[in-house]
N, C-alpha and C. Protein backbone atom coordinates (compact mmCIF):
# COMPACT_ATOMS: atom_id res chain seq x y z
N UNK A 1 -153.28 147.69 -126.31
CA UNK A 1 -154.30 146.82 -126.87
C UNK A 1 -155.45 146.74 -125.88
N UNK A 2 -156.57 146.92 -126.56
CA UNK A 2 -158.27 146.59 -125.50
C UNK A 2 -158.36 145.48 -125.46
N UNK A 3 -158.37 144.53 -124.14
CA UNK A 3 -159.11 143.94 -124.29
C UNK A 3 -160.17 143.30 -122.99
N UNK A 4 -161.01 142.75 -124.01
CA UNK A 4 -162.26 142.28 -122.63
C UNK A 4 -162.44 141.23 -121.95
N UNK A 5 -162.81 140.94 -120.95
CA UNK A 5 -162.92 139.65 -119.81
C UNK A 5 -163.93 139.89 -119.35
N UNK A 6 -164.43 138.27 -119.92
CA UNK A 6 -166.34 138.61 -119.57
C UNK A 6 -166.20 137.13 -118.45
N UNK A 7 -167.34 136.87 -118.10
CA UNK A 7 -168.25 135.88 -116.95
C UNK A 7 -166.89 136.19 -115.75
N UNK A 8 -167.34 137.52 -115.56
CA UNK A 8 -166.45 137.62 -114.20
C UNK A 8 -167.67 137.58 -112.90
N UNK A 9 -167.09 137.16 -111.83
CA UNK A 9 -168.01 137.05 -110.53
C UNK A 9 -167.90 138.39 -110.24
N UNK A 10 -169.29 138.58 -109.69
CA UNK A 10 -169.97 140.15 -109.41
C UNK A 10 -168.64 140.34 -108.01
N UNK A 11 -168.32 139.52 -107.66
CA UNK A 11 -167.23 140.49 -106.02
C UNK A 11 -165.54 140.37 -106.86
N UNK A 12 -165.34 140.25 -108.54
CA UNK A 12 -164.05 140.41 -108.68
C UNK A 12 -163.98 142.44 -108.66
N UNK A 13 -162.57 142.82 -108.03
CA UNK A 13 -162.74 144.22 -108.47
C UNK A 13 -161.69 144.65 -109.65
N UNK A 14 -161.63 145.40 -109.32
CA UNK A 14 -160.71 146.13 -110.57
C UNK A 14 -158.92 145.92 -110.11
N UNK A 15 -158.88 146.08 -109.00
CA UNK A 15 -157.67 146.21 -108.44
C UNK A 15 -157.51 144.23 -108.73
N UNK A 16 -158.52 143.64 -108.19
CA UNK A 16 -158.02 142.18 -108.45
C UNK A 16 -157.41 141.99 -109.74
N UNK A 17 -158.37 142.29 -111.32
CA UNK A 17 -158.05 142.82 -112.88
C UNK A 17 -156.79 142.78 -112.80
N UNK A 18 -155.99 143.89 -112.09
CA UNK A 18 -155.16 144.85 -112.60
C UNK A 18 -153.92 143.92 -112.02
N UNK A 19 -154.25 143.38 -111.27
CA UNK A 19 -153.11 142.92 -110.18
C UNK A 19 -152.57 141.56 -111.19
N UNK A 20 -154.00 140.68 -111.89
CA UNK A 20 -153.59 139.39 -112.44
C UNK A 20 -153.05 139.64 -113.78
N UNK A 21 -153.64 140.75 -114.41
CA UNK A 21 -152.71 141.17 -115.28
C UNK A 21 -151.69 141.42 -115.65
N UNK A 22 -151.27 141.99 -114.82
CA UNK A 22 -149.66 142.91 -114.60
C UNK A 22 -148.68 142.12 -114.21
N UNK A 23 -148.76 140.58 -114.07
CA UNK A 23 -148.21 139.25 -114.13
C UNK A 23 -147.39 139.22 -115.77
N UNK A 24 -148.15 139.77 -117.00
CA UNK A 24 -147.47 139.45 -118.25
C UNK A 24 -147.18 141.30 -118.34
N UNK A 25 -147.48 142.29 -117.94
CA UNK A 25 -147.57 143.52 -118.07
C UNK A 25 -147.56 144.53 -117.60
N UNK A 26 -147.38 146.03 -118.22
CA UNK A 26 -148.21 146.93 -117.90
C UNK A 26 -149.42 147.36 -118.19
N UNK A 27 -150.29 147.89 -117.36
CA UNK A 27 -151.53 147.50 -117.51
C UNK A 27 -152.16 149.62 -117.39
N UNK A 28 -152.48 150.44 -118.09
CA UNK A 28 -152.82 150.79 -118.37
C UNK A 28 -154.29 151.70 -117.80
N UNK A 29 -155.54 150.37 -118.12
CA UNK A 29 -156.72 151.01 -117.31
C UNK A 29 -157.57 149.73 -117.25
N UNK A 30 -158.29 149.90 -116.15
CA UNK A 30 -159.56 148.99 -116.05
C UNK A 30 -160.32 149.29 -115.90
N UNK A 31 -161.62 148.56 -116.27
CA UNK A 31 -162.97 149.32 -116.05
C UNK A 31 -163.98 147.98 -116.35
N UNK A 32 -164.51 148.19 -114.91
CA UNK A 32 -165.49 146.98 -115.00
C UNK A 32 -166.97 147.52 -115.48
N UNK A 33 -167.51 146.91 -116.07
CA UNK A 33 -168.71 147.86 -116.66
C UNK A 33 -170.17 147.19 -115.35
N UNK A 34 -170.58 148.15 -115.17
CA UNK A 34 -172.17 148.41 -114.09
C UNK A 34 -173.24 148.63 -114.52
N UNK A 35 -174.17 148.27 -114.52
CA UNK A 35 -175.51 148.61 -114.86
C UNK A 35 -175.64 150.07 -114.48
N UNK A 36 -176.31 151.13 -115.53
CA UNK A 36 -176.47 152.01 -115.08
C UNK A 36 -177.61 152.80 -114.38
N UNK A 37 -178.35 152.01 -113.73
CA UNK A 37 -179.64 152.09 -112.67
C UNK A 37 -179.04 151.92 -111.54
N UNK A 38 -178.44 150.51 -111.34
CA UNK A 38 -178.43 150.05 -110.29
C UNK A 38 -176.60 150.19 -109.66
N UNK A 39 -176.30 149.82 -110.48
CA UNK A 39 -174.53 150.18 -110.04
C UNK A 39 -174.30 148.62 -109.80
N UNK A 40 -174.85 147.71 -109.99
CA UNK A 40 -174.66 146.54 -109.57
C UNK A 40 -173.07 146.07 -111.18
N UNK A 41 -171.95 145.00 -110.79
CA UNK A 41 -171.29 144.77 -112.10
C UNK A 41 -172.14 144.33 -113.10
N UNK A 42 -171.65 143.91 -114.57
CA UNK A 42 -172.42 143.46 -115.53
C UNK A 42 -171.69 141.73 -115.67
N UNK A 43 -170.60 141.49 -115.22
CA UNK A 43 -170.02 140.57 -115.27
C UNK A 43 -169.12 140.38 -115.97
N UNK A 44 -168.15 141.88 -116.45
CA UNK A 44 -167.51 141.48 -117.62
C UNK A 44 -166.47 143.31 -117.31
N UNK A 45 -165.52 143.10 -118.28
CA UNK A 45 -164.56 144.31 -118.02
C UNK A 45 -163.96 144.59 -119.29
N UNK A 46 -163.69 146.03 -119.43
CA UNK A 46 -162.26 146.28 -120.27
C UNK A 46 -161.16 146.68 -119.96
N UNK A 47 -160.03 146.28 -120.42
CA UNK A 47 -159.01 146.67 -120.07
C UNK A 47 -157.33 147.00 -121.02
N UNK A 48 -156.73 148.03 -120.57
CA UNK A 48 -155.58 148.34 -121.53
C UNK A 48 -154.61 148.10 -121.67
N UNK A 49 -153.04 147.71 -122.41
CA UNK A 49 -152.17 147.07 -122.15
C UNK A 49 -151.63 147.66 -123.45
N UNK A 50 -150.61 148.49 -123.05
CA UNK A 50 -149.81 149.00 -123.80
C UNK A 50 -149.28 148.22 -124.96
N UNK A 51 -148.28 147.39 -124.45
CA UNK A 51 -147.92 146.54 -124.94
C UNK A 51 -148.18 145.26 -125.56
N UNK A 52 -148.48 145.03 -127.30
CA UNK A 52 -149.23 144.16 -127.99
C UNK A 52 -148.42 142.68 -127.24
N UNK A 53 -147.58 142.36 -127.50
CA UNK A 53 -147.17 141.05 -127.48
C UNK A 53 -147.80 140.72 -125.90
N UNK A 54 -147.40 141.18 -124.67
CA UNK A 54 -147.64 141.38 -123.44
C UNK A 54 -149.10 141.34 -123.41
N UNK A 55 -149.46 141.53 -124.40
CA UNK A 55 -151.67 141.84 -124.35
C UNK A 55 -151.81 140.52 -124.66
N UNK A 56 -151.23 139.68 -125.61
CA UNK A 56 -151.51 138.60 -126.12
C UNK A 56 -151.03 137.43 -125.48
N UNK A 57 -149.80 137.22 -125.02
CA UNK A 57 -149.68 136.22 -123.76
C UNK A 57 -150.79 136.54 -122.60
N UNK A 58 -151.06 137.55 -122.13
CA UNK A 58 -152.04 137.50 -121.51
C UNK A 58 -153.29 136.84 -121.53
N UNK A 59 -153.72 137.06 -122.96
CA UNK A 59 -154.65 136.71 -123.45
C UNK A 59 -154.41 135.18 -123.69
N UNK A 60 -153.41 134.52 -124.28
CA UNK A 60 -153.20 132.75 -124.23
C UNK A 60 -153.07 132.43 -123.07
N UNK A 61 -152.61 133.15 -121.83
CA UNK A 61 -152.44 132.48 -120.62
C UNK A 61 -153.89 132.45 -119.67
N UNK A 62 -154.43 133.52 -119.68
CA UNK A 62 -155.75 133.66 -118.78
C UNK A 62 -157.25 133.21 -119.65
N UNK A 63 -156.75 132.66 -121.08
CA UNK A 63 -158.40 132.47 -121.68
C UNK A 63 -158.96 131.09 -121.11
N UNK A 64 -160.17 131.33 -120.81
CA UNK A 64 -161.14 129.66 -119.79
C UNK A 64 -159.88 129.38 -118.34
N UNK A 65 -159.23 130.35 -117.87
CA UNK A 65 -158.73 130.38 -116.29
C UNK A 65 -160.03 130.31 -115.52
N UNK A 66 -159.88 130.29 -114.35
CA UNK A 66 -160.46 130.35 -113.06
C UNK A 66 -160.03 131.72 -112.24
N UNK A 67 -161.41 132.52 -112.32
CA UNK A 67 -160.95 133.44 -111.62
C UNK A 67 -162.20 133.69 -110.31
N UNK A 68 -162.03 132.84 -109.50
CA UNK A 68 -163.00 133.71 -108.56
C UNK A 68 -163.84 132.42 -108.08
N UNK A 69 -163.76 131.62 -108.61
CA UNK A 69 -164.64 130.13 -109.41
C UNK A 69 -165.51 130.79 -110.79
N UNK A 70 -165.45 131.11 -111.40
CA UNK A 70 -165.60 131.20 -112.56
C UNK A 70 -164.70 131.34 -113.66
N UNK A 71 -164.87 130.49 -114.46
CA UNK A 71 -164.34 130.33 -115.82
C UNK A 71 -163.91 131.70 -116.77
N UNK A 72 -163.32 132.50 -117.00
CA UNK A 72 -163.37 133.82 -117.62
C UNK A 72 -163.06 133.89 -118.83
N UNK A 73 -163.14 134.42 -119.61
CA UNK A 73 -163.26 134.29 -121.07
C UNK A 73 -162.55 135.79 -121.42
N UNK A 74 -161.56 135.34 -122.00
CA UNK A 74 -160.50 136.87 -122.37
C UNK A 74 -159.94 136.63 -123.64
N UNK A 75 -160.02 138.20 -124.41
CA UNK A 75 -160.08 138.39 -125.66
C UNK A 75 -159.74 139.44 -126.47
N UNK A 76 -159.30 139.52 -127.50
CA UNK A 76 -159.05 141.20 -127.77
C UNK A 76 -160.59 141.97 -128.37
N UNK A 77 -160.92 142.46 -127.50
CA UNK A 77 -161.75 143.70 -127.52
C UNK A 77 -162.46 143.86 -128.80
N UNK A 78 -163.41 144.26 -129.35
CA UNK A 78 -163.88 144.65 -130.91
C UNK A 78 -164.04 145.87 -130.71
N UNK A 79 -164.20 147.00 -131.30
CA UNK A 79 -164.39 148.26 -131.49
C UNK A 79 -165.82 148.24 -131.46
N UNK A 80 -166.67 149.34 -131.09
CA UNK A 80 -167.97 149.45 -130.22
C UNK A 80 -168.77 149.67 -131.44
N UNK A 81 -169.76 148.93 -132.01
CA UNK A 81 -170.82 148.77 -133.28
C UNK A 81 -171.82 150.35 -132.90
N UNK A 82 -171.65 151.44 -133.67
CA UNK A 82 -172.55 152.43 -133.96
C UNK A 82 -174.13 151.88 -133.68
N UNK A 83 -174.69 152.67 -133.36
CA UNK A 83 -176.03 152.45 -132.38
C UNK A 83 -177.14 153.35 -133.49
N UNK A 84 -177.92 152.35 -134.32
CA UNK A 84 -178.94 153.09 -134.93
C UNK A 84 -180.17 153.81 -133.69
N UNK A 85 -181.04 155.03 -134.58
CA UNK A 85 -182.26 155.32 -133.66
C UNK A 85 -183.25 154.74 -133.60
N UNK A 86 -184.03 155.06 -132.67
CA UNK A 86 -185.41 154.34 -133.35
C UNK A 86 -185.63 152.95 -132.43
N UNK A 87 -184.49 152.30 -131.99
CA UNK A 87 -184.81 151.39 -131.59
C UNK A 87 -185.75 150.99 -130.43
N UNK A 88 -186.69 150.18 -130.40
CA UNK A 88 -187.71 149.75 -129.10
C UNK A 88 -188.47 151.07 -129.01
N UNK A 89 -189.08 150.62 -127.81
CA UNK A 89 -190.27 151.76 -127.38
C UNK A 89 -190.49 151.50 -126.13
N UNK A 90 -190.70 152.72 -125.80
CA UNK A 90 -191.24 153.03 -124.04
C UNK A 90 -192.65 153.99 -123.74
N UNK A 91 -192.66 154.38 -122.73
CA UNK A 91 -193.47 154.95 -122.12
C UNK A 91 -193.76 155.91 -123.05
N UNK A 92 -195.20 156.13 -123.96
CA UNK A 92 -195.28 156.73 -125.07
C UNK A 92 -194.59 157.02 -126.28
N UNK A 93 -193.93 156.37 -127.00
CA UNK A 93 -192.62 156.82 -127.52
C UNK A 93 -192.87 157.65 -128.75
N UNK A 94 -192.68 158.29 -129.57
CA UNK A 94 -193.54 158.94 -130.92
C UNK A 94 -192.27 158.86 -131.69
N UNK A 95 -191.32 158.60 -131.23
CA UNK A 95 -190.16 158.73 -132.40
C UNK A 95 -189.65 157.55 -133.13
N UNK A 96 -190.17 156.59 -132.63
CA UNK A 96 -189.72 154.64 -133.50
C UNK A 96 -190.96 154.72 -133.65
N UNK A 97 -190.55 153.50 -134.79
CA UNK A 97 -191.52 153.05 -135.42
C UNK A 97 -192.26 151.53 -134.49
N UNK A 98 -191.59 151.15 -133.64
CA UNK A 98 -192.22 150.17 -132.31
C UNK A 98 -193.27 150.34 -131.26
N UNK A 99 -193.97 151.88 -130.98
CA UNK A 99 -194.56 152.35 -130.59
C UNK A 99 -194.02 152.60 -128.89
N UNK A 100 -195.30 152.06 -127.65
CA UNK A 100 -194.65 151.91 -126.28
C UNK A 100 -196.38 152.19 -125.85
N UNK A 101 -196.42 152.38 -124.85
CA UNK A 101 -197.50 152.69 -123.23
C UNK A 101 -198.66 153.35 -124.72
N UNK A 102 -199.83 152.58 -124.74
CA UNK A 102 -200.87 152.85 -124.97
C UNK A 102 -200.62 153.34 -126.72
N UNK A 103 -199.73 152.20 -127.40
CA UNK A 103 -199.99 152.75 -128.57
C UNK A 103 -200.38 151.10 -129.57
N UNK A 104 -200.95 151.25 -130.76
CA UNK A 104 -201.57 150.31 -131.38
C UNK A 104 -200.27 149.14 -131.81
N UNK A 105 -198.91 149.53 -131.67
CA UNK A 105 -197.85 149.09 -131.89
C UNK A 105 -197.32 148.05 -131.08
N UNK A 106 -198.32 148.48 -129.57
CA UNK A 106 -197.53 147.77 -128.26
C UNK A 106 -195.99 148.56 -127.54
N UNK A 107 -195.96 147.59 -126.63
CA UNK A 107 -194.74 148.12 -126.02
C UNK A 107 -193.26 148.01 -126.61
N UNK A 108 -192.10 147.84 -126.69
CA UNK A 108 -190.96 147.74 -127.29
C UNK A 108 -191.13 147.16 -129.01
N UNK A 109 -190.20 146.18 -128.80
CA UNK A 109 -190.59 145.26 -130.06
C UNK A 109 -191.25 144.48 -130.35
N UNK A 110 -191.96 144.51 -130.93
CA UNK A 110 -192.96 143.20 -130.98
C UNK A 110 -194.62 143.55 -130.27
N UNK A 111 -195.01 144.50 -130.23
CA UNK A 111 -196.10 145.02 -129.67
C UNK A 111 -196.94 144.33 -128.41
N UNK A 112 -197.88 144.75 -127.77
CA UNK A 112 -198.66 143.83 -127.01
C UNK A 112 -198.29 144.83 -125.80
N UNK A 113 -198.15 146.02 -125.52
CA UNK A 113 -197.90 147.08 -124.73
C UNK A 113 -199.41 147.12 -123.97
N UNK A 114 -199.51 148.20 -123.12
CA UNK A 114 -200.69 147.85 -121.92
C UNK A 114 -201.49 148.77 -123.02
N UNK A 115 -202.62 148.65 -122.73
CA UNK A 115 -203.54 149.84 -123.66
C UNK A 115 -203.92 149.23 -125.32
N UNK A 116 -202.98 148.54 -125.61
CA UNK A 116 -203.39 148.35 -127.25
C UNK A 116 -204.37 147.66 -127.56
N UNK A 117 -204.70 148.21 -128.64
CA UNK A 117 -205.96 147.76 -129.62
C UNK A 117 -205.83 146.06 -129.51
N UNK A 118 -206.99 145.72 -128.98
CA UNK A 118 -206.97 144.22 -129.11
C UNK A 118 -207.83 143.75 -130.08
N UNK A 119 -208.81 144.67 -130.60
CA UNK A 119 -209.80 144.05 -131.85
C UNK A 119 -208.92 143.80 -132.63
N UNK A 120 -207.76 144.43 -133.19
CA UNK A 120 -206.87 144.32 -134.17
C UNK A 120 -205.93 143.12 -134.22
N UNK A 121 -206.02 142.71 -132.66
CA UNK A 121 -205.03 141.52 -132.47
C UNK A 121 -205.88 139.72 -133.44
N UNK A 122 -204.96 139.35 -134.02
CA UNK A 122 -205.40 138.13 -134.79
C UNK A 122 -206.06 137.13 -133.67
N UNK A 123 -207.24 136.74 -133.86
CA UNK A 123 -207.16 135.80 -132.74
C UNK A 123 -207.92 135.95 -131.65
N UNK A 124 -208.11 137.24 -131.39
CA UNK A 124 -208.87 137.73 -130.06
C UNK A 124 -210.58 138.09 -130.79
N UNK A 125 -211.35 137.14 -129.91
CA UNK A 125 -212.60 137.54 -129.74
C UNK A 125 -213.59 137.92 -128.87
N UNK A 126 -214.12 139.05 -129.33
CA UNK A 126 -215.09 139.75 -128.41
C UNK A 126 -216.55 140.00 -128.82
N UNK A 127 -217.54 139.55 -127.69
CA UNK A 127 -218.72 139.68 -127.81
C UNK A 127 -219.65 140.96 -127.80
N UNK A 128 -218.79 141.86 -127.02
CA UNK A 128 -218.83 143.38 -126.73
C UNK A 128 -218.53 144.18 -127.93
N UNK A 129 -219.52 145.27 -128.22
CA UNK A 129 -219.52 145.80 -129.11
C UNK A 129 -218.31 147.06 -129.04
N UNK A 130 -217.70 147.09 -128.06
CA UNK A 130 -216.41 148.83 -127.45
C UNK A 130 -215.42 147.21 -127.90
N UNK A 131 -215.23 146.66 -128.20
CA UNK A 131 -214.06 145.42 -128.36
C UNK A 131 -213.31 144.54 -127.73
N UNK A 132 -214.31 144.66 -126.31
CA UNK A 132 -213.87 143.50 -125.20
C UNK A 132 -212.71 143.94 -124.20
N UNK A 133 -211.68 144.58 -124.90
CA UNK A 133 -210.78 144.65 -123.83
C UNK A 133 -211.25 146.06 -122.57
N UNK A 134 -211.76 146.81 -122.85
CA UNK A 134 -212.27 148.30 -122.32
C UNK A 134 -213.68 148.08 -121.83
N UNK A 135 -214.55 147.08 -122.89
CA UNK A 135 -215.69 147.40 -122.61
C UNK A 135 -216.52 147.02 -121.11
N UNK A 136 -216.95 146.46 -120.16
CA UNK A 136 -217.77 146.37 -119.53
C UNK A 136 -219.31 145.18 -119.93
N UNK A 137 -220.11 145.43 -120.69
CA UNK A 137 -220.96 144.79 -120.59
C UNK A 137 -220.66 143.62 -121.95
N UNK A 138 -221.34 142.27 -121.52
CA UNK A 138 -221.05 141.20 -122.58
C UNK A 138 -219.89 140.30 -120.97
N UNK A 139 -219.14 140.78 -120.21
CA UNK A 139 -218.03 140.39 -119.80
C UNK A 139 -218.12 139.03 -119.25
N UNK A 140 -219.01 139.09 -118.36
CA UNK A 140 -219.07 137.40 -117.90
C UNK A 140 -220.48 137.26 -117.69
């Protein structure tokens, strides 16, 4: 059985995981999940346990424990939600519909990216005939 243990303190390791586990079990695999830039933890883990009943005392015995001084929150796992395309926008993006870096869309969601059309923005007024944000003369 998967399952996950989240608001873990960034100095719990895996071997700590494996060790408090294996109190109701055999324990399978762990894996603390990391940011993948930085390598820093995310605060949270998965982990395997052969054995259902053994997964689930686990799970009634360690849910809102203290592990570390933090409170941990343990659970059986959900299966990983399929990832549509398209999503957000970056540094030019041409393939979503959100735009990114210098497009009339803005940056990710919700537009307002560096470069965009500000005549178009509701609200914004300019005395400058190039549309205030680019232009130069009219400015102060």
């Amino acid at each position: 059985m998967n399952i996950y243990v989240g608001n873990l303190s960034r100095t719990v390791t895996e071997d700590a995981l494996r060790k408090l586990f294996e109190a109701f079990g055999a324990v399978s695999s762990v894996k603390i999940m990391t940011d993948k830039f930085t390598g820093e933890p995310r605060g949270f883990a998965f982990l395997t346990m052969e054995d259902e009943e053994q997964a689930q005392q686990a799970i009634n015995a360690l849910d809102n424990s203290d592990l570390e001084g933090q409170r941990i929150r343990v659970n059986t796992a959900r299966p990983p939600q399929p990832r549509t395309p398209g999503q957000g926008g970056g540094f030019r993006s041409g393939g979503s519909s959100q735009g990114g870096y210098r497009s009339s869309n803005g940056g990710g969601q919700g537009g307002g990216g560096f470069g965009a059309s500000r005549e178009r923005t509701p609200g914004f007024r300019s005395n400058s005939s190039t549309g205030g944000f680019r232009g130069n003369k009219d400015r102060y």
